[in-house]
N, C-alpha and C. Protein backbone atom coordinates (compact mmCIF):
# COMPACT_ATOMS: atom_id res chain seq x y z
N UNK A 1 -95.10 164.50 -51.14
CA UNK A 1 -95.32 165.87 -51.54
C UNK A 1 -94.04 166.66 -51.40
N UNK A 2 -92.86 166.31 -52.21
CA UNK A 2 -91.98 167.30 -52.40
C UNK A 2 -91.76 167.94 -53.26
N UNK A 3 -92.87 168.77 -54.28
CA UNK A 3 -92.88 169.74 -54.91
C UNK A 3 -92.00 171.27 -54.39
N UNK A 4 -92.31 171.10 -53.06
CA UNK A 4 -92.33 172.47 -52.64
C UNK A 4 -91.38 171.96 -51.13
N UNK A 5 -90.57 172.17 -51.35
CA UNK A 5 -90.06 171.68 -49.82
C UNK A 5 -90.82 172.84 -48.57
N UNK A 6 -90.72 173.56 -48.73
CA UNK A 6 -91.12 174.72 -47.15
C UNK A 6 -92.59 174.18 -47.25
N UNK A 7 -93.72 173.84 -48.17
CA UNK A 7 -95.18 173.74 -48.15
C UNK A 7 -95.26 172.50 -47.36
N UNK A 8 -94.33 171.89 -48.04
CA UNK A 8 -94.43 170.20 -47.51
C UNK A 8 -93.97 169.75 -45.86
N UNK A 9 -93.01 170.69 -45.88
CA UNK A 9 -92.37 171.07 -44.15
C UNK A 9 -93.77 171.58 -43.22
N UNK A 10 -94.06 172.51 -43.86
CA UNK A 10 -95.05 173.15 -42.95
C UNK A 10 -96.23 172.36 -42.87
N UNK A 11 -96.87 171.38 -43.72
CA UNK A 11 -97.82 171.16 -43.67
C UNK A 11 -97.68 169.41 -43.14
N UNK A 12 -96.71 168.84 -43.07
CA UNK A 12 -96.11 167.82 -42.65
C UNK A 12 -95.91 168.18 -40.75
N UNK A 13 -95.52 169.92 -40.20
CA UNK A 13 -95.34 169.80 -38.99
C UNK A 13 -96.65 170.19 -38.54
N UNK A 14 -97.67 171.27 -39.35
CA UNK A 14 -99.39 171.49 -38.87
C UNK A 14 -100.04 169.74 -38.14
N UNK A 15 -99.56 168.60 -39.33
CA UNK A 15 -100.59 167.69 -39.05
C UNK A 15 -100.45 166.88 -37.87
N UNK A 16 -98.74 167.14 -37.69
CA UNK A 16 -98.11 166.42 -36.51
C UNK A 16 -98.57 167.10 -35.15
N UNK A 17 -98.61 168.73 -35.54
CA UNK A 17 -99.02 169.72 -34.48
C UNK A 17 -100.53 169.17 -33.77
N UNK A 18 -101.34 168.95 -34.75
CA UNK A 18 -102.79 168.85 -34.81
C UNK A 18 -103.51 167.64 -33.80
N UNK A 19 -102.46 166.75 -33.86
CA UNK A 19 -102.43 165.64 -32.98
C UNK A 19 -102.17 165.22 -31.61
N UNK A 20 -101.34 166.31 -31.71
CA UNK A 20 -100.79 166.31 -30.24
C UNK A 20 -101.17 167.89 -29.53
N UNK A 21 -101.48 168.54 -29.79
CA UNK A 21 -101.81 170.39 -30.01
C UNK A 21 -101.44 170.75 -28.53
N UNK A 22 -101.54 170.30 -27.53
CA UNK A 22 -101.56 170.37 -25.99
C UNK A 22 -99.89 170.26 -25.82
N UNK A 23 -98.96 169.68 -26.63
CA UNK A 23 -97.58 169.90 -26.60
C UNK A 23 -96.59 170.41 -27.01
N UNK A 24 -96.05 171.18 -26.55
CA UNK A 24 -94.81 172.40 -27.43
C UNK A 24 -94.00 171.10 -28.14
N UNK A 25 -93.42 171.83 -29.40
CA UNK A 25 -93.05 170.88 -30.09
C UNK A 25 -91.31 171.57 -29.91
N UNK A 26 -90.27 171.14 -29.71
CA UNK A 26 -88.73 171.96 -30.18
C UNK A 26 -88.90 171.56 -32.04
N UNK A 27 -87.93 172.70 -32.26
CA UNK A 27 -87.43 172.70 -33.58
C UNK A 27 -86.73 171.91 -33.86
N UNK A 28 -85.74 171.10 -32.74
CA UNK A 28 -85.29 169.79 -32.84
C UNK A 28 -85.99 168.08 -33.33
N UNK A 29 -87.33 168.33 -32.98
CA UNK A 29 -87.88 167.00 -32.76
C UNK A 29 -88.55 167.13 -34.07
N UNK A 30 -89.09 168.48 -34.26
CA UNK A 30 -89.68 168.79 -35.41
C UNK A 30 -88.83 168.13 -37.31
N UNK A 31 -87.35 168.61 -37.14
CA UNK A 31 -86.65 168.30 -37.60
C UNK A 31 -86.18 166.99 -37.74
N UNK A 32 -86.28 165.64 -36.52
CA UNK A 32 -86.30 164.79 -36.52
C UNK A 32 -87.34 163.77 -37.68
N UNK A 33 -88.66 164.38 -37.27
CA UNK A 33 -89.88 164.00 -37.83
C UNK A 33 -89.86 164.03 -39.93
N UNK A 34 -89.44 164.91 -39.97
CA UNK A 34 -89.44 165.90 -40.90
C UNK A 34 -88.03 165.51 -41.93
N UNK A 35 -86.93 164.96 -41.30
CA UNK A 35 -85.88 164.64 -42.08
C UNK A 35 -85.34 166.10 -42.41
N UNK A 36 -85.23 166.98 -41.56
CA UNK A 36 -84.03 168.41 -42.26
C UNK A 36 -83.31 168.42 -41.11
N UNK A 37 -83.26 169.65 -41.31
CA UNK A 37 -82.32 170.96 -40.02
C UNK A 37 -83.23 171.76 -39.22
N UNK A 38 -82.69 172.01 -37.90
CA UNK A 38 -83.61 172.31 -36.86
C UNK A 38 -83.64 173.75 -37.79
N UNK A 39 -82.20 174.14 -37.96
CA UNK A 39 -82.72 175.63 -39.00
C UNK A 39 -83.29 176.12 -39.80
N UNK A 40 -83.56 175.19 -40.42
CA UNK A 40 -84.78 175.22 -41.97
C UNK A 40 -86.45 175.07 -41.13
N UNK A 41 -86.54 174.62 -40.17
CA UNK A 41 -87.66 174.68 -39.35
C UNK A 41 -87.92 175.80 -38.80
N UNK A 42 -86.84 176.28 -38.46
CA UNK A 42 -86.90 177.78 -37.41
C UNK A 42 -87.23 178.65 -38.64
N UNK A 43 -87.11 178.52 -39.89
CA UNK A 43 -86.88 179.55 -40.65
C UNK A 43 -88.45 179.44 -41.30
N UNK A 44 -89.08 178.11 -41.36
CA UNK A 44 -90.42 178.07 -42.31
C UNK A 44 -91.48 178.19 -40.98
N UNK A 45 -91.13 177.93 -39.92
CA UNK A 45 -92.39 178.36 -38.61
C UNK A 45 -92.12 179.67 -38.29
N UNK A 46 -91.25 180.27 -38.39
CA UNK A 46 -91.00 181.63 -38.48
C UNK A 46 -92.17 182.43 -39.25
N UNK A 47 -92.17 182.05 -40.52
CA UNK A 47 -93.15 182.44 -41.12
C UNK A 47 -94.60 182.52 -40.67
N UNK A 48 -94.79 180.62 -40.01
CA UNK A 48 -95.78 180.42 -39.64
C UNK A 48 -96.13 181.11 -38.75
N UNK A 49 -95.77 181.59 -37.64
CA UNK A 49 -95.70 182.59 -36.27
C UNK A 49 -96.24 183.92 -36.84
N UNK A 50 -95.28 184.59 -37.89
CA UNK A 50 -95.43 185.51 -38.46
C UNK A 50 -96.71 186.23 -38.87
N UNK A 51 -97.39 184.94 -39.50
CA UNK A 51 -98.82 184.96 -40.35
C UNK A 51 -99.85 184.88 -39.08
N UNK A 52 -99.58 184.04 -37.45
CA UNK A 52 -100.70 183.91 -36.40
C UNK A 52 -100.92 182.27 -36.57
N UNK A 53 -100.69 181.75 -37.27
CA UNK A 53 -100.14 180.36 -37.26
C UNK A 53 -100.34 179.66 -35.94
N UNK A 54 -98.78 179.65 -35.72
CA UNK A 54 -98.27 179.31 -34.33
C UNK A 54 -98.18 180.39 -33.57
N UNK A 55 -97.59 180.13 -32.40
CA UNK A 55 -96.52 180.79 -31.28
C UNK A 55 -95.46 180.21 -30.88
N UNK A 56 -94.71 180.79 -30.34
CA UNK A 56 -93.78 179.62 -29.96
C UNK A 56 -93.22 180.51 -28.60
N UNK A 57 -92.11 179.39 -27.59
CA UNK A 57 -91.52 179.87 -26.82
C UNK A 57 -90.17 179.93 -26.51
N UNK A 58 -89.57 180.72 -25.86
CA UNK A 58 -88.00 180.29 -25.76
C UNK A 58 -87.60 180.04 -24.17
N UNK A 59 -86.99 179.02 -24.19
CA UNK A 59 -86.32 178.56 -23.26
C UNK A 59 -86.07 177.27 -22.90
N UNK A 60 -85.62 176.77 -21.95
CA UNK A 60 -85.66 174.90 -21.51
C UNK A 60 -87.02 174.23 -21.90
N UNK A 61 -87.97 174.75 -22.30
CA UNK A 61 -89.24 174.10 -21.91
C UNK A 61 -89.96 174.95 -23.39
N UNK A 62 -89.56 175.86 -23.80
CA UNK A 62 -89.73 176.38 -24.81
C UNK A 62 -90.40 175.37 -26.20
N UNK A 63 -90.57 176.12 -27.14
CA UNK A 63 -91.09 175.50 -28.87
C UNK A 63 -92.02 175.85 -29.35
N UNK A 64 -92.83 175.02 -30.55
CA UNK A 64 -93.65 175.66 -30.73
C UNK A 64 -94.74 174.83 -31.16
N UNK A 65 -95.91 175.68 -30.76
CA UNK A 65 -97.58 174.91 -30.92
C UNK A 65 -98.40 175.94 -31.90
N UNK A 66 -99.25 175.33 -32.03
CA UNK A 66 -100.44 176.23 -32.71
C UNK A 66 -101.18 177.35 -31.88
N UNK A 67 -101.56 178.53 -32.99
CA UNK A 67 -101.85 179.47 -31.93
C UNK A 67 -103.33 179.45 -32.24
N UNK A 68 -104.07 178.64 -33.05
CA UNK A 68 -105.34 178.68 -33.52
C UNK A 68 -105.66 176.85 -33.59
N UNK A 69 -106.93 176.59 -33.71
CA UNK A 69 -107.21 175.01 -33.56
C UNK A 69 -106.93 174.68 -35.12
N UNK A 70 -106.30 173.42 -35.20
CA UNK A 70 -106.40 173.14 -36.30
C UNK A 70 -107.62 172.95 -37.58
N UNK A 71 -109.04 173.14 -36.97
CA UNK A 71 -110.07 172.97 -37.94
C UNK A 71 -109.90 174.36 -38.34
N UNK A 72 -109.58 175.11 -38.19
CA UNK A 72 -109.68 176.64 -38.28
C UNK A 72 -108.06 177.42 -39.12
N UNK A 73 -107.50 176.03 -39.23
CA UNK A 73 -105.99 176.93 -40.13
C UNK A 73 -106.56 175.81 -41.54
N UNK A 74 -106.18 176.58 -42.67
CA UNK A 74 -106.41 175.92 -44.15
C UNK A 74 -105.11 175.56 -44.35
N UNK A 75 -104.84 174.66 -45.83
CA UNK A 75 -104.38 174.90 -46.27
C UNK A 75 -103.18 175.91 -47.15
N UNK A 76 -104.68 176.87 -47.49
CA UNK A 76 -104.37 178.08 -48.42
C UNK A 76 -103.79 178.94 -46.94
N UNK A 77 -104.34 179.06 -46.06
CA UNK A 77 -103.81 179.89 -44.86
C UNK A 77 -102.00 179.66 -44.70
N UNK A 78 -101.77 178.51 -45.02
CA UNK A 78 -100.16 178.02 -44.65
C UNK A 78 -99.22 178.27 -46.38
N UNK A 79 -100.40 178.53 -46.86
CA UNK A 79 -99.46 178.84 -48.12
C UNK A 79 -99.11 180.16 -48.36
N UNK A 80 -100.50 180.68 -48.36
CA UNK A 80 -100.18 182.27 -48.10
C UNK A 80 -99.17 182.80 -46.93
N UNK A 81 -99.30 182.25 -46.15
CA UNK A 81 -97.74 182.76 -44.66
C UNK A 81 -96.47 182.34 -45.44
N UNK A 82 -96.66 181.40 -45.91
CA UNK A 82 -95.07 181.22 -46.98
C UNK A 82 -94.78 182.39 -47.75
N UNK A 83 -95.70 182.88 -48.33
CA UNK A 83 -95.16 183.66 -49.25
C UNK A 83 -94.43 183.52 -50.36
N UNK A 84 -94.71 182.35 -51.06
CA UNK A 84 -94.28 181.67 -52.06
C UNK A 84 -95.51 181.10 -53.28
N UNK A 85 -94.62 181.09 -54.67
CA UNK A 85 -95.91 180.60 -55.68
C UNK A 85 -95.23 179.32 -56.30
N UNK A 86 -96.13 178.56 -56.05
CA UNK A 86 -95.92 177.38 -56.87
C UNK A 86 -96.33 177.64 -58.06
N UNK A 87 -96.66 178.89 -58.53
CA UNK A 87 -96.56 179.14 -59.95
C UNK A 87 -96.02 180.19 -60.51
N UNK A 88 -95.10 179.87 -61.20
CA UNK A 88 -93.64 181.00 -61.54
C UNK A 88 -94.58 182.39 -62.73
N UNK A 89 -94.23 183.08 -62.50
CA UNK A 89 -94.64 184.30 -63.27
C UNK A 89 -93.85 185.07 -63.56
N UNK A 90 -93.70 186.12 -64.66
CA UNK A 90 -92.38 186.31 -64.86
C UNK A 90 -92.85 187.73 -65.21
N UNK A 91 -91.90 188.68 -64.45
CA UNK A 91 -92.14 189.97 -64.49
C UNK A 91 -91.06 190.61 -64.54
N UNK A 92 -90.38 190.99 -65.65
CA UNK A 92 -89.02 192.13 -65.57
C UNK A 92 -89.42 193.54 -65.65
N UNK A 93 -87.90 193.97 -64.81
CA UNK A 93 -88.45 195.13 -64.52
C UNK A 93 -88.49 196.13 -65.59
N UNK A 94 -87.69 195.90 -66.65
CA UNK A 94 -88.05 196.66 -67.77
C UNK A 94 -88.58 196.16 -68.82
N UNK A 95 -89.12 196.78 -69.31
CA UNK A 95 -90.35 196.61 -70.60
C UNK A 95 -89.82 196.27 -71.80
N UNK A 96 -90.31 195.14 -72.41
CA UNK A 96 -89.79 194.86 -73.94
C UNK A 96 -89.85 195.77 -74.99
N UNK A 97 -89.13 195.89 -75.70
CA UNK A 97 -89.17 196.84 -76.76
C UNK A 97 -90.01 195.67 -77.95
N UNK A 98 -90.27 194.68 -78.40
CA UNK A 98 -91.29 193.89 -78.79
C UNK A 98 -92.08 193.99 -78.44
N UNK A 99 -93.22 194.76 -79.28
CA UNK A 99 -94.75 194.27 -78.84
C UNK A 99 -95.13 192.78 -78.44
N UNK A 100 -95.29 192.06 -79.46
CA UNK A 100 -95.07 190.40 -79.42
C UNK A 100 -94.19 189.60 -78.05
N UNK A 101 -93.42 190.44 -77.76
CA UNK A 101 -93.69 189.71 -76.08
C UNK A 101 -94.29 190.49 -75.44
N UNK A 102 -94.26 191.58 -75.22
CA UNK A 102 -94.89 192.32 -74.15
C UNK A 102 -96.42 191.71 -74.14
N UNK A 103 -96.83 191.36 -75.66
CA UNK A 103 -98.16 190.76 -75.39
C UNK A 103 -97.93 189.41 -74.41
N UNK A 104 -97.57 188.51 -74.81
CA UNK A 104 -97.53 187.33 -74.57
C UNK A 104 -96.83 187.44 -72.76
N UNK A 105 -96.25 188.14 -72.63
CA UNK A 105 -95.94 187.93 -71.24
C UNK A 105 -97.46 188.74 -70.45
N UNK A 106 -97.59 189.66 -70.78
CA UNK A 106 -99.28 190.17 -70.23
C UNK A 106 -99.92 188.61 -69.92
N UNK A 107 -100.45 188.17 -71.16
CA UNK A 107 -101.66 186.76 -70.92
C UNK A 107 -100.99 185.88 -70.28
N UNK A 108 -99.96 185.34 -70.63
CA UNK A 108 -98.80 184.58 -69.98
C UNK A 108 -99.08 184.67 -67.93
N UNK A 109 -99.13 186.06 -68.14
CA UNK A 109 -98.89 186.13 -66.39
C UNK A 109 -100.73 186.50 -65.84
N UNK A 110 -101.27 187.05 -66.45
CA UNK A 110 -102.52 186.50 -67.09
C UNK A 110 -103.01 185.10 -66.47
N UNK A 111 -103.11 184.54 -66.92
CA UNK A 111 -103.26 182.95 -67.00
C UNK A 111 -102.93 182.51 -65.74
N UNK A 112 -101.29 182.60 -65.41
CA UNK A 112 -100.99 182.08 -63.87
C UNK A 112 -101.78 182.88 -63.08
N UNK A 113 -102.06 183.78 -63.20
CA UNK A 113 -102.49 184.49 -61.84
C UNK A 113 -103.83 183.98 -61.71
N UNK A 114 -104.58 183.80 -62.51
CA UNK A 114 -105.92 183.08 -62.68
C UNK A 114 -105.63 181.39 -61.94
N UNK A 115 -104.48 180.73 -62.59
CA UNK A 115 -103.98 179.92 -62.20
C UNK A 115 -104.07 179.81 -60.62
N UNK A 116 -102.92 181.03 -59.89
CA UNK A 116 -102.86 180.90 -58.28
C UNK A 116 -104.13 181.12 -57.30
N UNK A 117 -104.98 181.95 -58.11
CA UNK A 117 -106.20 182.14 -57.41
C UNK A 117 -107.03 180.80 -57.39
N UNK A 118 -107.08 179.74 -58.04
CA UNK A 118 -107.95 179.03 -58.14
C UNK A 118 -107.09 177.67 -57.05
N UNK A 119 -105.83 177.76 -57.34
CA UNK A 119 -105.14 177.26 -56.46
C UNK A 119 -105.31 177.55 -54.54
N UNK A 120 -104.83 178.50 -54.27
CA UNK A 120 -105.44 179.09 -53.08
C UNK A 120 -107.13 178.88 -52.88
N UNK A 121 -108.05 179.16 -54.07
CA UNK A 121 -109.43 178.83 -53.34
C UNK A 121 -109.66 177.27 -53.10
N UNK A 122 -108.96 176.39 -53.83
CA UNK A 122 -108.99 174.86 -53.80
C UNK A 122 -108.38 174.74 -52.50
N UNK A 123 -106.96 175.28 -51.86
CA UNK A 123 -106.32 174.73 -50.83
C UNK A 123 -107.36 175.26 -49.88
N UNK A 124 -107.99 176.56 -49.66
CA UNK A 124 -109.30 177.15 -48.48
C UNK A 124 -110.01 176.26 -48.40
N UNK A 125 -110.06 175.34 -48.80
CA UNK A 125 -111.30 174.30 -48.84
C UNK A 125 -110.76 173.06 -47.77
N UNK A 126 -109.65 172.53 -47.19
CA UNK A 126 -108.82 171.82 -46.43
C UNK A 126 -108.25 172.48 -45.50
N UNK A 127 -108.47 171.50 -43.99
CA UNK A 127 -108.34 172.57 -43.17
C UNK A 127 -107.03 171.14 -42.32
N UNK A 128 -106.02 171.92 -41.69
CA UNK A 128 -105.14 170.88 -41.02
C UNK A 128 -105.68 170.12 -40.35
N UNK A 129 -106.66 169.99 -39.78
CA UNK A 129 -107.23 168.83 -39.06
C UNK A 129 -107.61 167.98 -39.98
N UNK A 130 -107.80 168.04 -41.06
CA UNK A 130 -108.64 166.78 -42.14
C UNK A 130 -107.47 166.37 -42.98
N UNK A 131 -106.17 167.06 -43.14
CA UNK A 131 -104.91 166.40 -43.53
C UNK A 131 -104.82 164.82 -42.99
N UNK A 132 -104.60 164.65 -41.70
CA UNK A 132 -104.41 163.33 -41.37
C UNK A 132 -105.19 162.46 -40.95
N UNK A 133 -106.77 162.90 -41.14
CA UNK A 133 -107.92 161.92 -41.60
C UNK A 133 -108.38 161.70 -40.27
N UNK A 134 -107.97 163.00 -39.24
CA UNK A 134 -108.70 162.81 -37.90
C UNK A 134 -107.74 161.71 -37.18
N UNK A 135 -106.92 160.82 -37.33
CA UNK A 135 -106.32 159.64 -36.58
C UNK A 135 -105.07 159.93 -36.35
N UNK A 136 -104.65 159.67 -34.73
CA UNK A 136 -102.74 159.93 -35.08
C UNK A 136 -101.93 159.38 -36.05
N UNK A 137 -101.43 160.84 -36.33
CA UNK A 137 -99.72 160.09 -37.22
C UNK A 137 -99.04 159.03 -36.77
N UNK A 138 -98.57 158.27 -37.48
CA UNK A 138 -97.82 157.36 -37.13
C UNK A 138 -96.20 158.02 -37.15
N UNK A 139 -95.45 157.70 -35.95
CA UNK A 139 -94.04 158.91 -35.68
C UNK A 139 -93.33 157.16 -36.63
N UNK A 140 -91.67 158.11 -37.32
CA UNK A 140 -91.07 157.33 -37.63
C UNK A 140 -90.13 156.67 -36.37
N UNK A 141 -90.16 155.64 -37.25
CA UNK A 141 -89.36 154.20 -36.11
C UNK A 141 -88.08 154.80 -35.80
């Protein structure tokens, strides 16, 4: 699932979270797991924190865990804290002097937005605990 790198990050560290939930995770190990940068982690759980997600802590002993059980965070919950659309819509800020686009971008954006809603109610339906089928992840070698 690398459509979306930050969706795939986040929802790649929820399932790892989900398994172990009783242990602060560093942004280091996270990153290990995950194949990036401890910074690209700090920057997409950031979010997650942001939204009630996680929590996290700072110090020697510091990181970060879930701040809710995993049967209880969705999908759609981790997409919406992103704040990102996997479906592009296109909105300038000034207005066509063509009718003929101004139509077509209306239905155009139209359509996706119908699009993201049905998207988000499909992801509400999956909750991080049923990502990894209830059984531990297997950590890489």
């Amino acid at each position: 699932m690398k459509r979306n790198s930050r969706l795939s990050l986040a929802l790649h560290t929820l399932s790892h979270m989900a398994h172990d939930a009783d242990r602060t995770q560093t942004s280091s190990e996270i990153a290990d797991h995950a194949g990036t940068n401890p910074v690209v982690v700090r920057r997409v759980l950031g979010r997650l924190r942001k939204a009630g997600l996680l929590t996290s802590e700072r110090g020697h002993s510091g990181g970060w865990r879930l701040a809710r059980s995993s049967n209880e965070i969705t999908m759609a919950d981790v997409y919406l804290a992103l704040e990102e659309s996997l479906v592009a819509s296109r909105s300038d800020s000034e207005p066509h002097s063509c009718q003929v686009e101004r139509h077509l971008e209306g239905r155009v954006n139209k359509i996706l937005s119908e699009v993201e809603a049905t998207l988000i109610e499909r992801l509400s339906g999956t909750t991080i605990a049923e990502i990894g089928g209830g059984k531990p992840l297997q950590e890489k070698p």
